[in-house]
PDB file of N, CA and C in Angstrom:
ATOM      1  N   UNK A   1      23.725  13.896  24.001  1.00  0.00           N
ATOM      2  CA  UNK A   1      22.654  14.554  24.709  1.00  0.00           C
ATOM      3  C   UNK A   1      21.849  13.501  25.468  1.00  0.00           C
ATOM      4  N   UNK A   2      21.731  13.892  26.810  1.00  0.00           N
ATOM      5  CA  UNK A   2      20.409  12.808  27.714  1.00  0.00           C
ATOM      6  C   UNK A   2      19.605  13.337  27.846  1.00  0.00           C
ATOM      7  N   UNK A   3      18.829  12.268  27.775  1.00  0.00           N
ATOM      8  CA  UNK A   3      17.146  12.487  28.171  1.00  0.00           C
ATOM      9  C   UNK A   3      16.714  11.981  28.990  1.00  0.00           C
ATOM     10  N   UNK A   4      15.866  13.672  29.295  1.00  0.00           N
ATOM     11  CA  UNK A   4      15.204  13.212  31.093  1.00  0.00           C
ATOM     12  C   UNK A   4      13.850  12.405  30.790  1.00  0.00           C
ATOM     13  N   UNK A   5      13.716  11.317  31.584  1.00  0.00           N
ATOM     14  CA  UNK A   5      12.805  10.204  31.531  1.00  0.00           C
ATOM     15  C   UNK A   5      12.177  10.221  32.797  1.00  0.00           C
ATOM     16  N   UNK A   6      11.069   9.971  33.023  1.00  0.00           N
ATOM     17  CA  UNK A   6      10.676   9.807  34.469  1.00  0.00           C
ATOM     18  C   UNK A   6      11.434   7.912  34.745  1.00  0.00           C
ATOM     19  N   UNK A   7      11.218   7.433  35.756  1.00  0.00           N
ATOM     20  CA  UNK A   7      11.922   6.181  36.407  1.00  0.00           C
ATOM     21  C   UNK A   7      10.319   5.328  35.831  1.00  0.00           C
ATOM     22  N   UNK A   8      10.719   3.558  35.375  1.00  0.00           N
ATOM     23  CA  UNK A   8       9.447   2.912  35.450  1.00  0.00           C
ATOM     24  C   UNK A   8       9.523   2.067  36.863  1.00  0.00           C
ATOM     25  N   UNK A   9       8.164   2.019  36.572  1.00  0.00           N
ATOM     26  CA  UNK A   9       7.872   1.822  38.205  1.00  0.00           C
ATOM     27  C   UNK A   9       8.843   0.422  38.760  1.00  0.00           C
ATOM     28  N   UNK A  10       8.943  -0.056  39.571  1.00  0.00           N
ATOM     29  CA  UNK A  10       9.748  -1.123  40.049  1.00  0.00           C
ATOM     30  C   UNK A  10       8.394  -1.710  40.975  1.00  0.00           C
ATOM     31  N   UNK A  11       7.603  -1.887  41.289  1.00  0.00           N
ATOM     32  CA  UNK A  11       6.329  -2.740  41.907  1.00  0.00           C
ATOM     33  C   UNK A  11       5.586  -3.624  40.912  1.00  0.00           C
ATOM     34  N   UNK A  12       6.540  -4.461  40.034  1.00  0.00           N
ATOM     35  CA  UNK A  12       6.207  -5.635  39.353  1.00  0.00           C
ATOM     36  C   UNK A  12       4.893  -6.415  39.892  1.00  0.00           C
ATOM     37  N   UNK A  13       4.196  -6.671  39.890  1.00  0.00           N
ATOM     38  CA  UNK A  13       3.141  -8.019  40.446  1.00  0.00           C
ATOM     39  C   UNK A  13       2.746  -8.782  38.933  1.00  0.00           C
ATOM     40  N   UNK A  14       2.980 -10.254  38.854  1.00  0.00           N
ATOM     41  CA  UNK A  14       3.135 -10.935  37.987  1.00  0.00           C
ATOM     42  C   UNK A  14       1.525 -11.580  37.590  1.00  0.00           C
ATOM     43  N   UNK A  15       0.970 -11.340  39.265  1.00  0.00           N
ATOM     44  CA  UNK A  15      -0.405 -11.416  39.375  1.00  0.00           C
ATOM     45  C   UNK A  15      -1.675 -11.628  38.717  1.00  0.00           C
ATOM     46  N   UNK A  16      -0.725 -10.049  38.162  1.00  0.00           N
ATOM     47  CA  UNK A  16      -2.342  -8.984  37.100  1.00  0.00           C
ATOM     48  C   UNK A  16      -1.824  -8.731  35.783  1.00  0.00           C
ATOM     49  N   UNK A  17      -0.842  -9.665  35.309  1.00  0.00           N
ATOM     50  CA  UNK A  17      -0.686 -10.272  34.110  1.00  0.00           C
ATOM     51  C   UNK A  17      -1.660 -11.514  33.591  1.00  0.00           C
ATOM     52  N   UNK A  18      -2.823 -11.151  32.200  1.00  0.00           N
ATOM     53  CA  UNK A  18      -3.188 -12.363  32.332  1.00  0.00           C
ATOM     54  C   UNK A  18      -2.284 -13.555  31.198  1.00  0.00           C
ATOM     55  N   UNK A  19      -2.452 -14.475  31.532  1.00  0.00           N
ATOM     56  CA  UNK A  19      -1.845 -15.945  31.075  1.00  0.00           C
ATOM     57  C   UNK A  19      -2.555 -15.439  29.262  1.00  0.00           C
ATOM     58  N   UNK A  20      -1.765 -15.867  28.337  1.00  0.00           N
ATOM     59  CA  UNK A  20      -2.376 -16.062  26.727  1.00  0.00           C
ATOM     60  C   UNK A  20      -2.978 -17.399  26.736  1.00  0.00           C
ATOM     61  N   UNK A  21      -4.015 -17.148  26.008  1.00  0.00           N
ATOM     62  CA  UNK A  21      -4.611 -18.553  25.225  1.00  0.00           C
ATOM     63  C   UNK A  21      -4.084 -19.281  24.135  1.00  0.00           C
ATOM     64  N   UNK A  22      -4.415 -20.381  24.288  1.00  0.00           N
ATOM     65  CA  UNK A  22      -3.597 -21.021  23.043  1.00  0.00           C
ATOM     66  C   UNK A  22      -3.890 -20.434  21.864  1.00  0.00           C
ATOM     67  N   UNK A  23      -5.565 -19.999  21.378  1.00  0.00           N
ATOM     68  CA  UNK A  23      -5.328 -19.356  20.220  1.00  0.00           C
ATOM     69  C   UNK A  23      -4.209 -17.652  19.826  1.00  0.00           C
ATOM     70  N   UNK A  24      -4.160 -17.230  21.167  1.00  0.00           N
ATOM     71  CA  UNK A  24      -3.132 -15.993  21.243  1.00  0.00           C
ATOM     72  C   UNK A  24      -1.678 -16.601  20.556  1.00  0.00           C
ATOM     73  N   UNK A  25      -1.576 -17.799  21.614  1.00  0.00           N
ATOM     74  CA  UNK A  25      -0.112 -18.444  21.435  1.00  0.00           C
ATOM     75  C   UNK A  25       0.215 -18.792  19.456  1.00  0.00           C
ATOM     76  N   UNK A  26      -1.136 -19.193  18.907  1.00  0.00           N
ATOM     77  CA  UNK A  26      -1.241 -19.687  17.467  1.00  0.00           C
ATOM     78  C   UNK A  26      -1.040 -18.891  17.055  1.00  0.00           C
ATOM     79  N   UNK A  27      -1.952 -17.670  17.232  1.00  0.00           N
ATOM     80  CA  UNK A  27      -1.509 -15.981  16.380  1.00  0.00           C
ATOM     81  C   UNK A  27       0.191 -15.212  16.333  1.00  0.00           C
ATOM     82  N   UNK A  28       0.545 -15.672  17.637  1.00  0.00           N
ATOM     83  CA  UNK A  28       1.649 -14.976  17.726  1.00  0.00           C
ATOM     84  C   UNK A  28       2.804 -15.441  16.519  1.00  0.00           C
ATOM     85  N   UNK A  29       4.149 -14.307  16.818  1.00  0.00           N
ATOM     86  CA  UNK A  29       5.012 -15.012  15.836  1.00  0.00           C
ATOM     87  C   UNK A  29       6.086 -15.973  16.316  1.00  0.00           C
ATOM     88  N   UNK A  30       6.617 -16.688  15.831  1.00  0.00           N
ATOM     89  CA  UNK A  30       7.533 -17.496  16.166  1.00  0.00           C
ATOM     90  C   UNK A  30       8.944 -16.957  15.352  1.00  0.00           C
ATOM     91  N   UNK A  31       9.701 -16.945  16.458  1.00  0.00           N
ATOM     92  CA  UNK A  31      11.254 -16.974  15.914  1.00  0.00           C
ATOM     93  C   UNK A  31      12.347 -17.767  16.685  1.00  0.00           C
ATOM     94  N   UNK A  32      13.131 -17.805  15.771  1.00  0.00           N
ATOM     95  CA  UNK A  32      14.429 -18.913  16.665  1.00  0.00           C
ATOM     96  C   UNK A  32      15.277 -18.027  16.369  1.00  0.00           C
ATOM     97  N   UNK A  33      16.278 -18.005  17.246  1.00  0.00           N
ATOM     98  CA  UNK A  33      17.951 -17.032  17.382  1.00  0.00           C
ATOM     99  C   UNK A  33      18.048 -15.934  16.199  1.00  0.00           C
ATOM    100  N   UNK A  34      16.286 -15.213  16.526  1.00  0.00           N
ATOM    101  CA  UNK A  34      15.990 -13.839  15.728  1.00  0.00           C
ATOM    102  C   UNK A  34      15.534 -14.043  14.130  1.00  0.00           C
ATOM    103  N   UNK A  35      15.462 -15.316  13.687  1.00  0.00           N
ATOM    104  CA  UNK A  35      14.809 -15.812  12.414  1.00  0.00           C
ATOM    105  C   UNK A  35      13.481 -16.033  12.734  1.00  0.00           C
ATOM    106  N   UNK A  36      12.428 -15.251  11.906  1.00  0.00           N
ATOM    107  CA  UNK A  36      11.033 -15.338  12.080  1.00  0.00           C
ATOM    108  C   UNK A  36      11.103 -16.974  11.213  1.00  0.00           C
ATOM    109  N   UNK A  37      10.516 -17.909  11.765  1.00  0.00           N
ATOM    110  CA  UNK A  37       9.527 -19.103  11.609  1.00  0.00           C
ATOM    111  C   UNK A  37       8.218 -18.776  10.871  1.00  0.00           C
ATOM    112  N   UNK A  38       7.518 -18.155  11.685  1.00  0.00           N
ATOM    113  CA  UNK A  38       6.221 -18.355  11.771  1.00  0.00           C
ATOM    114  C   UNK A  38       5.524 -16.539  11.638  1.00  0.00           C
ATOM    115  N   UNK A  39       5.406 -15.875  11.150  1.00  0.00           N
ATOM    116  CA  UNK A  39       4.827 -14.327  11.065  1.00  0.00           C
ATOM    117  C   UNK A  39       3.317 -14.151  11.834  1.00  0.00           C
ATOM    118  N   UNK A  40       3.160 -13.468  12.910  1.00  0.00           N
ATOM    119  CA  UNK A  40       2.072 -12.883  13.266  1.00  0.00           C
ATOM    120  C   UNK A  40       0.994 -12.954  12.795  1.00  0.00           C
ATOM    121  N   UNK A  41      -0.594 -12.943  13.015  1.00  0.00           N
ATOM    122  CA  UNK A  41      -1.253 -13.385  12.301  1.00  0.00           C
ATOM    123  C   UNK A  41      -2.407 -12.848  12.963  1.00  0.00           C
ATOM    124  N   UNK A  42      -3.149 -11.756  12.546  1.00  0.00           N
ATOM    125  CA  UNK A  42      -4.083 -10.902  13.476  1.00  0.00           C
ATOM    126  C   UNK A  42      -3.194 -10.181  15.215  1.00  0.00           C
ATOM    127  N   UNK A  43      -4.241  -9.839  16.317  1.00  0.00           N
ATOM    128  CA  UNK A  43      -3.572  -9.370  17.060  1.00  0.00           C
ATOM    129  C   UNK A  43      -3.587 -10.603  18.230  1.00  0.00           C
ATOM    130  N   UNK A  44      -3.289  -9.450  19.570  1.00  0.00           N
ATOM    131  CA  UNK A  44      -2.957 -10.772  20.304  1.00  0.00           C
ATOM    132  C   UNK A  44      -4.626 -11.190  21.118  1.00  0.00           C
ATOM    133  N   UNK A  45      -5.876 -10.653  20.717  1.00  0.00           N
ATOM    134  CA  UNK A  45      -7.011 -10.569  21.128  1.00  0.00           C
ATOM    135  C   UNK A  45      -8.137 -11.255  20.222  1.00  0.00           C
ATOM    136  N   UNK A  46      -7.337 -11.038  19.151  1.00  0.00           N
ATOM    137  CA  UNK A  46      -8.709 -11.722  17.552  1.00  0.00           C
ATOM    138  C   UNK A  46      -8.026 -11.586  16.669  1.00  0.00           C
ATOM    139  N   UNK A  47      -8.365 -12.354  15.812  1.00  0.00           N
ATOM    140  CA  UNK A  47      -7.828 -12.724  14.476  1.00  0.00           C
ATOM    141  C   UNK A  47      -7.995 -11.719  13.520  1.00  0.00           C
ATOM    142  N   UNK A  48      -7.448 -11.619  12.809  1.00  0.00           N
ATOM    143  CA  UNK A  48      -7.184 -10.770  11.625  1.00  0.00           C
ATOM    144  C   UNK A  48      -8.357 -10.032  11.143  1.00  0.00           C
ATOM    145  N   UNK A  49      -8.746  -8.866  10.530  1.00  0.00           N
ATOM    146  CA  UNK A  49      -9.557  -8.757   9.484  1.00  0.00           C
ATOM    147  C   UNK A  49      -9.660  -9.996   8.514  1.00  0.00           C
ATOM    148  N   UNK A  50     -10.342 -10.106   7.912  1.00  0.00           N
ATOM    149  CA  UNK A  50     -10.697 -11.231   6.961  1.00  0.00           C
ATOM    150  C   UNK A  50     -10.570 -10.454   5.188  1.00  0.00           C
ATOM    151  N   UNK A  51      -9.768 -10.897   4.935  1.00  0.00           N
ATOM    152  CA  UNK A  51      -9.771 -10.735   3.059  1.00  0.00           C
ATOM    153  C   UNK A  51     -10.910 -10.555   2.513  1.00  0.00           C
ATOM    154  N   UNK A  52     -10.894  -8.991   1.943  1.00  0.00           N
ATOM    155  CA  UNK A  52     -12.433  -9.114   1.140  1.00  0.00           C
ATOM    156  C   UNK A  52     -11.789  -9.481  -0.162  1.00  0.00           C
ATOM    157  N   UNK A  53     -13.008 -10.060  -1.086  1.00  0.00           N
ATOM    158  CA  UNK A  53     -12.901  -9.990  -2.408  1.00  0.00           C
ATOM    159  C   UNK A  53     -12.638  -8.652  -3.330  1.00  0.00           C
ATOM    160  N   UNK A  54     -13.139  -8.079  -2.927  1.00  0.00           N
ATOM    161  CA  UNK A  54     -13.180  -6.891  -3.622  1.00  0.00           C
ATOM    162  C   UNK A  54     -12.897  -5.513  -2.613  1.00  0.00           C
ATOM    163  N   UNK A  55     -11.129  -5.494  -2.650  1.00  0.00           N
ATOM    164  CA  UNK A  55     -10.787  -4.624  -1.338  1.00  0.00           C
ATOM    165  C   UNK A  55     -11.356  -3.106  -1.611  1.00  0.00           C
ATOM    166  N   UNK A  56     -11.878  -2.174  -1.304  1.00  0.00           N
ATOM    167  CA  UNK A  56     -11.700  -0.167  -1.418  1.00  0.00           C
ATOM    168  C   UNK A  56     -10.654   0.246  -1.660  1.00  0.00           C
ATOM    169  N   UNK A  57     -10.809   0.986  -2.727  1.00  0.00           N
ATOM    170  CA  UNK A  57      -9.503   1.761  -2.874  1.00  0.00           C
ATOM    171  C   UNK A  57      -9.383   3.247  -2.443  1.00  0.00           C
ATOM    172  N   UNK A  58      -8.154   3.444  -1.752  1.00  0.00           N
ATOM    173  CA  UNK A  58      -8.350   4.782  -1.091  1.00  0.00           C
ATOM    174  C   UNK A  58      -8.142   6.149  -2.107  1.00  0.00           C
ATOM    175  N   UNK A  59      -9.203   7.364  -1.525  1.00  0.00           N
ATOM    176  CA  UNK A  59      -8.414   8.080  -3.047  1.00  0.00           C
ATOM    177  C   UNK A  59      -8.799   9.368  -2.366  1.00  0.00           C
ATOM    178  N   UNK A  60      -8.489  10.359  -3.230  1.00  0.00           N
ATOM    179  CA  UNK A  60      -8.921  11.911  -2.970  1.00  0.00           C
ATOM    180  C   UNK A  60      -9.869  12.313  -3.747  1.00  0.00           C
ATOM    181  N   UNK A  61     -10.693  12.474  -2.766  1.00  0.00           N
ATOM    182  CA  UNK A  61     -11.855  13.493  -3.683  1.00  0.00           C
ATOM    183  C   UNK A  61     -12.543  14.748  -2.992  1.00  0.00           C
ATOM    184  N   UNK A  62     -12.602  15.288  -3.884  1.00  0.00           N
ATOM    185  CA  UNK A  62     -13.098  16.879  -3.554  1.00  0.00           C
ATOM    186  C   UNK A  62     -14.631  16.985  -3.576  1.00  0.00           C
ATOM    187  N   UNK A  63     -15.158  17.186  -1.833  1.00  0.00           N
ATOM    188  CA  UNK A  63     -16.690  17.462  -2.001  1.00  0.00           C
ATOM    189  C   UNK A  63     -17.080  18.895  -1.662  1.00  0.00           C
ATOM    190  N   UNK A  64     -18.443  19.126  -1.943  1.00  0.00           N
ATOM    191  CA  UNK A  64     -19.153  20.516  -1.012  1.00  0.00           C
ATOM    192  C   UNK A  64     -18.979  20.466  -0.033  1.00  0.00           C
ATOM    193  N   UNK A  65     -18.497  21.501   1.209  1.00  0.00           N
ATOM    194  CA  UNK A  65     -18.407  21.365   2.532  1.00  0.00           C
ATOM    195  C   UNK A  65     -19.826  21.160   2.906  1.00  0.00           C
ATOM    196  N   UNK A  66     -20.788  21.683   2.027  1.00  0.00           N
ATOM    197  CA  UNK A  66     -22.195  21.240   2.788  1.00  0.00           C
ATOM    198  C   UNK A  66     -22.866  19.495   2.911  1.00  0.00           C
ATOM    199  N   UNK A  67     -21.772  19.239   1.394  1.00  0.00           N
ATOM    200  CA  UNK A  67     -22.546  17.715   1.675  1.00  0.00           C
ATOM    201  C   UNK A  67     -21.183  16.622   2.437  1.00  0.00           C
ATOM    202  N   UNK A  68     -20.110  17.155   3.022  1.00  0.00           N
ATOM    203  CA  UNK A  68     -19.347  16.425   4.004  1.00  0.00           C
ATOM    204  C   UNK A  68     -19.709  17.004   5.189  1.00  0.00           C
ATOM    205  N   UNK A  69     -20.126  18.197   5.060  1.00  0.00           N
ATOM    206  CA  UNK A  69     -20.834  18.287   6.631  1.00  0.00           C
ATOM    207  C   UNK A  69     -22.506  17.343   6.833  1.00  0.00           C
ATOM    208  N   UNK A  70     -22.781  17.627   6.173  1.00  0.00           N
ATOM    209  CA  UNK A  70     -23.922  16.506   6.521  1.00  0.00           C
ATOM    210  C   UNK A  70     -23.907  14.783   6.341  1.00  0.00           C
ATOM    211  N   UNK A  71     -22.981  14.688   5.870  1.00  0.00           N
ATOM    212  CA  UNK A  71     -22.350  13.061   5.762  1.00  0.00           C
ATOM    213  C   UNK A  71     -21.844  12.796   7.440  1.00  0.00           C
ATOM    214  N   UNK A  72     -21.089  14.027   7.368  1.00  0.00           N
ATOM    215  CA  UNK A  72     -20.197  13.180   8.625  1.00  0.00           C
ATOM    216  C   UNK A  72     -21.548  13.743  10.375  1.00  0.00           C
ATOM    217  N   UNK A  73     -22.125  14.693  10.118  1.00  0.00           N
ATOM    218  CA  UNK A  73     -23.394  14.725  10.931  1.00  0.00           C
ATOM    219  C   UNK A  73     -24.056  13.626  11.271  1.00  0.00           C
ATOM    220  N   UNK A  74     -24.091  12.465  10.346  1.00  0.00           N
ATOM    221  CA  UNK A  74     -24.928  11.225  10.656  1.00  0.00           C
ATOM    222  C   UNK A  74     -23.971  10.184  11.816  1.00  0.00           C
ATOM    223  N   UNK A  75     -22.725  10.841  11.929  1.00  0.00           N
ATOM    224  CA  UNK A  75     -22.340   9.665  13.001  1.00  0.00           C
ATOM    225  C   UNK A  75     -20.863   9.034  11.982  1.00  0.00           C
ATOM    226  N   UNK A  76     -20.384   8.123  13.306  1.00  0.00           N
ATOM    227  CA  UNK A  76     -19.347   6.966  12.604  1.00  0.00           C
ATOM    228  C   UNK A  76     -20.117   5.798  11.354  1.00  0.00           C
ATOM    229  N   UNK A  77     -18.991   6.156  10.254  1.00  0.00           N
ATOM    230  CA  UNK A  77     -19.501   5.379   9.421  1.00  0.00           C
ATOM    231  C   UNK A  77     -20.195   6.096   7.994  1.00  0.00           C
ATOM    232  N   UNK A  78     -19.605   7.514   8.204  1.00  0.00           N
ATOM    233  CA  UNK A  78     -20.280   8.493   7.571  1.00  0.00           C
ATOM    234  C   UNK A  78     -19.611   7.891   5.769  1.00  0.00           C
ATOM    235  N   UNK A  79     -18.642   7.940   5.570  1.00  0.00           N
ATOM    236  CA  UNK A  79     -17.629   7.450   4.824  1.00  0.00           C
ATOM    237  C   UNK A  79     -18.155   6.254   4.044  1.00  0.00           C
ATOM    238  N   UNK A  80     -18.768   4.914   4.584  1.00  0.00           N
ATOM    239  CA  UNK A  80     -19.633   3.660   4.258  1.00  0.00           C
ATOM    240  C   UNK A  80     -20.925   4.643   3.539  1.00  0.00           C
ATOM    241  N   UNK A  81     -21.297   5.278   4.158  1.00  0.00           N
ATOM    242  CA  UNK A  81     -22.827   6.205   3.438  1.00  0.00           C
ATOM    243  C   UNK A  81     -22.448   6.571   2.510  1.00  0.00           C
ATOM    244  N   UNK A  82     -21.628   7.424   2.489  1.00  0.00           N
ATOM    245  CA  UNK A  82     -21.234   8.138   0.627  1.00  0.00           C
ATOM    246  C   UNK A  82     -20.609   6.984  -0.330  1.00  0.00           C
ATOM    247  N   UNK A  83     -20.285   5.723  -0.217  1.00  0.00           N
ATOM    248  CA  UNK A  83     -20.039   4.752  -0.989  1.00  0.00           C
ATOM    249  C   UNK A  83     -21.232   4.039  -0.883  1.00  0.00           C
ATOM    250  N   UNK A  84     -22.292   4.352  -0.203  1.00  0.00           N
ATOM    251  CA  UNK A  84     -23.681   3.380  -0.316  1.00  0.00           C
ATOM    252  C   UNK A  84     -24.412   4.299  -1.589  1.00  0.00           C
ATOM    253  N   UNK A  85     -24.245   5.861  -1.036  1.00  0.00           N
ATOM    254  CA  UNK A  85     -24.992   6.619  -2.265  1.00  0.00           C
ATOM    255  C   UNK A  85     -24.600   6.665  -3.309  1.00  0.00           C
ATOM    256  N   UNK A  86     -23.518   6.697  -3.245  1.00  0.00           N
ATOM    257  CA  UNK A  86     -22.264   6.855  -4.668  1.00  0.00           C
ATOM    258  C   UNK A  86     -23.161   5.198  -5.680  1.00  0.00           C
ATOM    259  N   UNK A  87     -23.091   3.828  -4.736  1.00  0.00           N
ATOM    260  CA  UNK A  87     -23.298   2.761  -5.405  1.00  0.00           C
ATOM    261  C   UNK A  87     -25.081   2.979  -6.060  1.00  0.00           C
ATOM    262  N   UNK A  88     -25.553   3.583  -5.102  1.00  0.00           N
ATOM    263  CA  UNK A  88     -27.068   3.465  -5.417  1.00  0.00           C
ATOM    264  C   UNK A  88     -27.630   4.471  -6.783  1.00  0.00           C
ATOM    265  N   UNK A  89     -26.338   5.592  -6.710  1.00  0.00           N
ATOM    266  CA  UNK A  89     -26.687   6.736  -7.922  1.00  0.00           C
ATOM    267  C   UNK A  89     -26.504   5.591  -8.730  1.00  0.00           C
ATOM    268  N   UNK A  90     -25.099   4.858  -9.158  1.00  0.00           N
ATOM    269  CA  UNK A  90     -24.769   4.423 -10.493  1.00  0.00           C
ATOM    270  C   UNK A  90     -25.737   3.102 -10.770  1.00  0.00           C
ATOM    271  N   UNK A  91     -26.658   3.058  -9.899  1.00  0.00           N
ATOM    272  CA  UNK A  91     -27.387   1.730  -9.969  1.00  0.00           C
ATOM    273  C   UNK A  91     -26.657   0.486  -9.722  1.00  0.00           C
ATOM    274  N   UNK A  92     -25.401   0.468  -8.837  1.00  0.00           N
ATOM    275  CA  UNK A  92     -24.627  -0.896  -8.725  1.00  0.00           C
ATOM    276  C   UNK A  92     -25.127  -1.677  -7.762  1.00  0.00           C
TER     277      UNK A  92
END
């Protein structure tokens, strides 16, 4: 079976490619004749997240639709709030 594809464009300009920085070049991965060397290391813009000590663990939990509707009402970051209240009930 084929698939219809539109055509990619053919008006290359090498131009409005920008050049990597050496720290891009450091991040990137290295391989020789398809053997990784060297593994990736953040993206090609900034470095990695940074290792917390003490990573979140993801889980399921079952709330009131009234109090995830008003969690997530406050905006991005709603998610950080209910682990701020969660810490502040248990006194941590």
């Amino acid at each position: 079976m084929t698939e219809s594809r539109k055509p990619l464009p053919t008006d290359w300009d090498d131009d409005d490619i920008p050049e990597w920085s050496d720290a891009q070049f450091d991040r990137a991965e290295l391989r020789v004749a398809g053997k990784i060397l060297r593994p990736a290391d953040g993206t090609l813009t900034k470095p990695g997240r940074p290792k917390s000590d003490q990573p979140k663990q993801q889980v399921t939990l079952r709330l009131d639709q009234a109090v995830l509707d008003a969690f997530r009402a406050t905006g991005p970051g709603w998610q950080s709030r209910i682990n701020a209240q969660l810490r502040k009930a248990l006194g941590l």
